[in-house]
Protein backbone atom coordinates (compact mmCIF):
# COMPACT_ATOMS: atom_id res chain seq x y z
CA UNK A 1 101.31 13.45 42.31
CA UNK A 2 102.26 12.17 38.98
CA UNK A 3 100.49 9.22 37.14
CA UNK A 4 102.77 7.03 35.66
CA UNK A 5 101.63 5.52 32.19
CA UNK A 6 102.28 1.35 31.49
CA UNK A 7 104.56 0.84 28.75
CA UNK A 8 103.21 -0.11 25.56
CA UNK A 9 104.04 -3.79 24.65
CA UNK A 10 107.33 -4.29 23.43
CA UNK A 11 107.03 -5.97 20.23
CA UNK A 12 109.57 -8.91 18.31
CA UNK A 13 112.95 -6.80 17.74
CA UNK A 14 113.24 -4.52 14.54
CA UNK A 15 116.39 -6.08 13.61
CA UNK A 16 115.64 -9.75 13.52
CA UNK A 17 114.01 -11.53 10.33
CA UNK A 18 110.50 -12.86 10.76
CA UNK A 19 110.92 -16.99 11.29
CA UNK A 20 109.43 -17.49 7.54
CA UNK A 21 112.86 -15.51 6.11
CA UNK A 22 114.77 -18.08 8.51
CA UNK A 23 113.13 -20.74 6.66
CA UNK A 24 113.70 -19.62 3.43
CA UNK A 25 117.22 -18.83 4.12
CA UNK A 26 117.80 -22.16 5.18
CA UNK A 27 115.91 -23.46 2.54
CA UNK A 28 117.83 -21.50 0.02
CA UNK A 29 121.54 -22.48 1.74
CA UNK A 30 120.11 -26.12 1.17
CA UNK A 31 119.58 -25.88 -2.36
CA UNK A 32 123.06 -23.71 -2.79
CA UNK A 33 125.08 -26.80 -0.89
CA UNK A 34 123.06 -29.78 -3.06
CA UNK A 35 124.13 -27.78 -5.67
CA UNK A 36 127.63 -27.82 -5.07
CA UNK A 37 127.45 -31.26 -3.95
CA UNK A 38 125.80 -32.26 -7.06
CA UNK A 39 128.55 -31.04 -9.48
CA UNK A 40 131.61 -32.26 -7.09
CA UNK A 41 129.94 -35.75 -7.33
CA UNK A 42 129.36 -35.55 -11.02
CA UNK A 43 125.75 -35.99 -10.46
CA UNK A 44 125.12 -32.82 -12.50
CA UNK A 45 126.45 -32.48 -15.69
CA UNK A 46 130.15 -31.41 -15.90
CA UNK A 47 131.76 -28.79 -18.37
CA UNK A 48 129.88 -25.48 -18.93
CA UNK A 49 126.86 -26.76 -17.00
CA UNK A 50 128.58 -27.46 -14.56
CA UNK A 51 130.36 -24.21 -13.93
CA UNK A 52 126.66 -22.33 -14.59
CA UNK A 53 125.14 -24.66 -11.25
CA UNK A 54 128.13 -23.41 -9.38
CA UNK A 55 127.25 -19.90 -9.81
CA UNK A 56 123.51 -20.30 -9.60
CA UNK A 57 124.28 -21.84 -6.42
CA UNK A 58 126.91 -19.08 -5.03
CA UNK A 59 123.83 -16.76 -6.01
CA UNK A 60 121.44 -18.79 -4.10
CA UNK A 61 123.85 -18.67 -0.89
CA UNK A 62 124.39 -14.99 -1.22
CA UNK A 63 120.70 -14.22 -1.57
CA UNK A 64 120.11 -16.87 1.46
CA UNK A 65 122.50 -14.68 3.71
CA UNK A 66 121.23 -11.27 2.16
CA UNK A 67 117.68 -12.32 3.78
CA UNK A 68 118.79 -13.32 6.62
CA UNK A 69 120.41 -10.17 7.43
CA UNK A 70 117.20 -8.23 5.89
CA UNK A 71 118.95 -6.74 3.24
CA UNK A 72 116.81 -5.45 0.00
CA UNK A 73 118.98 -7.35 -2.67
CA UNK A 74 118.79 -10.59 -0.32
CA UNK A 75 115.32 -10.60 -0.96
CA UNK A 76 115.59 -9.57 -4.23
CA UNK A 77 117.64 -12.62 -5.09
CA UNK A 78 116.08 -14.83 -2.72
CA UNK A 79 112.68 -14.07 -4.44
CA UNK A 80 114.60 -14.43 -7.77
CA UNK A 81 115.86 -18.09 -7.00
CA UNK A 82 112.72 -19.51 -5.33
CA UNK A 83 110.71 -18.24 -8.46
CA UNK A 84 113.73 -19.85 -11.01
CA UNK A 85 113.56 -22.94 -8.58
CA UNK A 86 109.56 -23.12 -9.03
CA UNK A 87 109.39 -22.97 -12.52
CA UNK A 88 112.01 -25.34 -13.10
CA UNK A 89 110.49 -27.71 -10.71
CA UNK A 90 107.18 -27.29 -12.53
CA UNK A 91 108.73 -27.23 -16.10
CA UNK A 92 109.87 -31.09 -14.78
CA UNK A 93 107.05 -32.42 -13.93
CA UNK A 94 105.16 -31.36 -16.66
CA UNK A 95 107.67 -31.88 -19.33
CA UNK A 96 109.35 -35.43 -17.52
CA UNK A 97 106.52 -37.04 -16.03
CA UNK A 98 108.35 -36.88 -13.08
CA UNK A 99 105.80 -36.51 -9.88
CA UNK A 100 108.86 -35.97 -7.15
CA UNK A 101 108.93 -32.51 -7.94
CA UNK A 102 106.08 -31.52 -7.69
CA UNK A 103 106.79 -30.76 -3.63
CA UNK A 104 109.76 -28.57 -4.99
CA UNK A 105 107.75 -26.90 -6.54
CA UNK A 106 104.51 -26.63 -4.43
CA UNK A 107 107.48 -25.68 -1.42
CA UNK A 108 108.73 -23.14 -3.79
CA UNK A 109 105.17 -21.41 -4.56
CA UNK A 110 104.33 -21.15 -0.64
CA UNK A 111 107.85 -19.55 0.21
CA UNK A 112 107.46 -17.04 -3.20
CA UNK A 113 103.85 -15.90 -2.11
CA UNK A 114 105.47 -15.50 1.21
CA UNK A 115 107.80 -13.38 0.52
CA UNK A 116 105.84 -10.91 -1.63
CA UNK A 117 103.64 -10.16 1.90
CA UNK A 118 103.36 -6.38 2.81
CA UNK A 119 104.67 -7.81 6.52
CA UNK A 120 108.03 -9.26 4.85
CA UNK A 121 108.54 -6.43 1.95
CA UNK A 122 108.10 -3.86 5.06
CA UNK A 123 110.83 -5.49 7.31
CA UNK A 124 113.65 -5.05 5.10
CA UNK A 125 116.07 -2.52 4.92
C-alpha cells in the first residue's frame, strides 16, 4: 500500500515576466514610438537633437523588449530610461512651470521603485 503525496501548487511559470514588467515594457515601447513620431513630425527639434531622440528612443525599445523577455541588460536599460525619463519629467516641471508632467514623472517613480523589488531583480535571467 503506497500513500500517494498531493502535488505542491504549481506556481505562475518561471519563464513569463511578472504583469508589472508587461507594463513597463509597454510603457517604455510607448515612449520609444512618441519619440519617433515626435521627430518625423518635426515636433522635436531637428538636426543633432533630433538624431540623439532617435537613438534614445531605439534604446528605450530595446530595453522595452530586453524586459519583456527577462533579460538582465533589458532591465538594466529599462531601469536606465524610466530613471532618465523621471528626472527629465521632474527637471520640467520644476524648471518650466509646466504641471502636465508631473504624472510623467510621478508614473516614472512608481515603475523605477518597481523595478528595483527583490521579486523583479530575482526573476531575471
Amino acid at each position: 500500500m503506497s500513500i500517494s503525496r498531493p502535488n505542491p501548487p504549481a506556481g505562475p511559470p518561471r519563464n513569463l515576466p511578472l504583469p508589472g514588467m508587461a507594463a513597463i515594457s509597454l510603457w517604455m515601447l510607448a515612449l520609444s514610438m512618441i519619440g519617433v513620431a515626435g521627430v518625423l513630425t518635426h515636433h522635436y527639434p531637428g538636426g543633432a537633437i533630433g538624431v540623439s531622440i532617435l537613438i534614445l528612443s531605439t534604446f528605450f525599445a530595446i530595453g522595452a523588449l530586453g524586459l519583456i523577455r527577462s533579460r538582465r541588460w533589458g532591465w538594466s536599460l529599462s531601469l536606465g530610461a524610466v530613471f532618465l525619463s523621471m528626472c527629465f519629467a521632474f527637471y520640467s516641471l520644476f524648471r518650466y512651470h509646466e504641471p502636465q508632467w508631473i504624472v510623467m514623472g510621478l508614473v516614472n517613480l512608481v515603475f523605477f521603485l518597481y523595478l528595483v523589488r527583490t521579486e523583479v531583480v530575482g526573476r531575471l535571467r
